[in-house]
Structure formats: C-alpha cells, structure tokens
C-alpha atoms as a PDB file:
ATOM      1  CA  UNK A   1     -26.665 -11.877  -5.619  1.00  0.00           C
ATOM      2  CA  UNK A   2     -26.229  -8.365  -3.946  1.00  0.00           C
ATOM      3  CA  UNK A   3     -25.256  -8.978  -0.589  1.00  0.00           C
ATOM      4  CA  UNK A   4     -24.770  -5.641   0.308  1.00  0.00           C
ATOM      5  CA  UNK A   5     -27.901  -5.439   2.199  1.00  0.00           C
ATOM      6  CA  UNK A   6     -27.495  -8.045   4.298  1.00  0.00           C
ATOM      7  CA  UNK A   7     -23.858  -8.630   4.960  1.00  0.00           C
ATOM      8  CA  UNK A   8     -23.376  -5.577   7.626  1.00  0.00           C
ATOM      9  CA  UNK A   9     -19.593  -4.865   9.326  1.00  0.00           C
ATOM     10  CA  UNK A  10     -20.051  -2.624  12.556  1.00  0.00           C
ATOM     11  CA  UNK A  11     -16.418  -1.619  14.297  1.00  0.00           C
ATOM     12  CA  UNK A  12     -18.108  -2.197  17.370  1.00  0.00           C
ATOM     13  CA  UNK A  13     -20.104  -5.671  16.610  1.00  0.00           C
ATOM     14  CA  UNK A  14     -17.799  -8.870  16.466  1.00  0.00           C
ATOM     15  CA  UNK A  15     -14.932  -7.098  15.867  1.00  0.00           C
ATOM     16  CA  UNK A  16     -16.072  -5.407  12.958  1.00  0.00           C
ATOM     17  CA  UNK A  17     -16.269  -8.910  10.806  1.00  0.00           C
ATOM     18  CA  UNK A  18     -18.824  -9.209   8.502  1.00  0.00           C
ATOM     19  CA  UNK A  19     -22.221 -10.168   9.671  1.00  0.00           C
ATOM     20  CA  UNK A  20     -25.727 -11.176   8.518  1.00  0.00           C
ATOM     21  CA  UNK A  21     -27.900  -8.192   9.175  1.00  0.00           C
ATOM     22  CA  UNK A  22     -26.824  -6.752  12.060  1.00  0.00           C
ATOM     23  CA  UNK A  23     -26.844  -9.897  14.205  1.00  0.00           C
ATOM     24  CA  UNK A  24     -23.406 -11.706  16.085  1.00  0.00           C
ATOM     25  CA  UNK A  25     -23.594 -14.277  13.259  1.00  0.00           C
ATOM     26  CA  UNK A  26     -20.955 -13.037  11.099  1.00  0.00           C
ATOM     27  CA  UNK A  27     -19.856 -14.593   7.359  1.00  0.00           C
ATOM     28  CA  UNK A  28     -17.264 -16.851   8.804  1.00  0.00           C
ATOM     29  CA  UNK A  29     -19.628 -18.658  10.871  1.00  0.00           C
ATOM     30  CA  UNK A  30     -21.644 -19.570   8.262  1.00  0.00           C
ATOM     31  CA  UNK A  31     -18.905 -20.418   5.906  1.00  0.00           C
ATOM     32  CA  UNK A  32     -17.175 -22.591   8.995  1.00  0.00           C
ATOM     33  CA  UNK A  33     -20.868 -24.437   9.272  1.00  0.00           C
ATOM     34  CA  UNK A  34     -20.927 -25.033   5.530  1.00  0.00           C
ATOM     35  CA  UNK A  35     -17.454 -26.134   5.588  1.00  0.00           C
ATOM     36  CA  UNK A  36     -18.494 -28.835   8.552  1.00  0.00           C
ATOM     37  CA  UNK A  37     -21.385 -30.561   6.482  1.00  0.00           C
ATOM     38  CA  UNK A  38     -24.075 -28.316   7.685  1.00  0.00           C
ATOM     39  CA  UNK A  39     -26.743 -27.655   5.128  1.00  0.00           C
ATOM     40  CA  UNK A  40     -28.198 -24.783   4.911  1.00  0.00           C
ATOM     41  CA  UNK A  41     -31.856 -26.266   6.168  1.00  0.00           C
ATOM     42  CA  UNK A  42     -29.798 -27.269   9.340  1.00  0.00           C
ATOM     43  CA  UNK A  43     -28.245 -24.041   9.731  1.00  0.00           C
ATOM     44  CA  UNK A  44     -31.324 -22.107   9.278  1.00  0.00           C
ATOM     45  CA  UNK A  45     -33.323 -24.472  11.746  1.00  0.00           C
ATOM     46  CA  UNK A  46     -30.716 -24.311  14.222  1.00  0.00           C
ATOM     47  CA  UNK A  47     -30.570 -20.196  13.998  1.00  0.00           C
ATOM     48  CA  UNK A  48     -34.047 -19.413  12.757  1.00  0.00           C
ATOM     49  CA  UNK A  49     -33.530 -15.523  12.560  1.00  0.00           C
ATOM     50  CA  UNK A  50     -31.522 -16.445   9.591  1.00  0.00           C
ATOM     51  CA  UNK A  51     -32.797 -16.920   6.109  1.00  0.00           C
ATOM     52  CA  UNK A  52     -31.457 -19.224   3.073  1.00  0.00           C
ATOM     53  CA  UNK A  53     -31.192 -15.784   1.023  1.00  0.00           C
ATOM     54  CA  UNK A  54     -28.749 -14.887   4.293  1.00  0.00           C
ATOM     55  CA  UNK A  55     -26.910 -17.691   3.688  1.00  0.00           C
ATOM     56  CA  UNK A  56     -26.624 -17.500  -0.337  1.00  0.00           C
ATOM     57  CA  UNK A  57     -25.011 -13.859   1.109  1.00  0.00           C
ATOM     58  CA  UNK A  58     -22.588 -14.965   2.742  1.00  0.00           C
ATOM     59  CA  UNK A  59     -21.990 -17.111  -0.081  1.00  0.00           C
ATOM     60  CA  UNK A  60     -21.817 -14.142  -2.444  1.00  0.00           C
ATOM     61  CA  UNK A  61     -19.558 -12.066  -0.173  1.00  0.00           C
ATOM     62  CA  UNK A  62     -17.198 -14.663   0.238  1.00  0.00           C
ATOM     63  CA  UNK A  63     -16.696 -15.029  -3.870  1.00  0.00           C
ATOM     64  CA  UNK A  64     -16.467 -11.204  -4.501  1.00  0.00           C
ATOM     65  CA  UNK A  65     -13.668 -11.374  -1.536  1.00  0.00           C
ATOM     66  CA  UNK A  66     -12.019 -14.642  -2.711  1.00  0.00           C
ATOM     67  CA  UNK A  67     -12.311 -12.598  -6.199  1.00  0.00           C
ATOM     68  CA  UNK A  68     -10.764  -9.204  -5.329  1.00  0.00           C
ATOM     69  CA  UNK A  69      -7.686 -11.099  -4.048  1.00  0.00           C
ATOM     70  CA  UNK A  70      -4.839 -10.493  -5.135  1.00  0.00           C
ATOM     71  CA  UNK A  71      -1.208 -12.525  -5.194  1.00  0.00           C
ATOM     72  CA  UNK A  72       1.996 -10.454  -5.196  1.00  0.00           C
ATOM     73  CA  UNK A  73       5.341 -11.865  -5.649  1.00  0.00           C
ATOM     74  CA  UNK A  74       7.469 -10.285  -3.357  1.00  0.00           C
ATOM     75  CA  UNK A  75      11.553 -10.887  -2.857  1.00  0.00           C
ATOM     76  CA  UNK A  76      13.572 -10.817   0.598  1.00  0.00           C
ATOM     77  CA  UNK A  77      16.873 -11.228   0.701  1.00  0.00           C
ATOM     78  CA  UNK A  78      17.177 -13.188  -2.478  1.00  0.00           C
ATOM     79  CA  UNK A  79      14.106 -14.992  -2.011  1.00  0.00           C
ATOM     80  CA  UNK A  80      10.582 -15.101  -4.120  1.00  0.00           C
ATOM     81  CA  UNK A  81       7.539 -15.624  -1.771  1.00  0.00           C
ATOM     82  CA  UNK A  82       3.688 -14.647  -1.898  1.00  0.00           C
ATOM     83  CA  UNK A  83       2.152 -12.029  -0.438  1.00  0.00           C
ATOM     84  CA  UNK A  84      -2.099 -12.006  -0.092  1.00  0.00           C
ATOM     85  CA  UNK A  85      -3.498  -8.568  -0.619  1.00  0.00           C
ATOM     86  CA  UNK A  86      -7.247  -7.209  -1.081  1.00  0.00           C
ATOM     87  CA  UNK A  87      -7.332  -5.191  -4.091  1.00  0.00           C
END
C-alpha cells in the first residue's frame, strides 16, 4: 500500500510524529490501539474521521520503518552491544 498520502509528519503537529492525514491521530496511536485488541471496526467507530484504508497506512508505514532498520554492532570498552539505526 502507498501510504505516502495519508501518513503526513508536520514539525509543528504532535511533535512532528507521523499522522493520518493531517489530523492529531498519529501512527503510534493506531498501532498502540491495535496492539490493545482494538479492531479496526472499533477504532474506526470510535474515531469516525478515520478510514480502514487509514489504518492499513499506518500498517504499511510501520513495515517500511520496521524494514529500513538497521542493527549495528558497536564495541565500548571491550564490549559488543547493538545499536538501532534508520537506514
């Protein structure tokens, strides 16, 4: 799906998160109602500006972010760890 638009990020809107079309309902939102049980008929009747393609959106913007992550080893002091950065 092309998200691109739909999923909107404004510096001066929510912090400049992501969110659905220029509204205060940004991806995480969604994704933290998903993540709770909510179905996307509930989440859709309890916001009803929102669509199910807005949803699917945030969906699809949440894989192509999950996919353009990138793990680094890094070493401190002697020591391997991880380090998370957005390619």
């Amino acid at each position: 799906m092309n998200y691109t638009d739909i999923i909107t990020i404004e510096p001066n809107k929510r912090g400049g998160k992501p969110c659905i079309r220029g509204l205060r309902i940004t991806v995480y939102d969604i994704l933290e109602y998903l993540a709770g049980g909510m179905t996307m008929g509930e989440i859709v009747e309890d916001f009803p500006e929102l669509t199910q393609n807005d949803i699917k959106a945030c969906l699809a913007f949440a894989a192509d972010r999950e996919r353009k992550l990138f793990v680094a080893p890094i070493t401190t002091d002697n020591q391997i760890g991880l380090v998370d950065v957005l390619a």
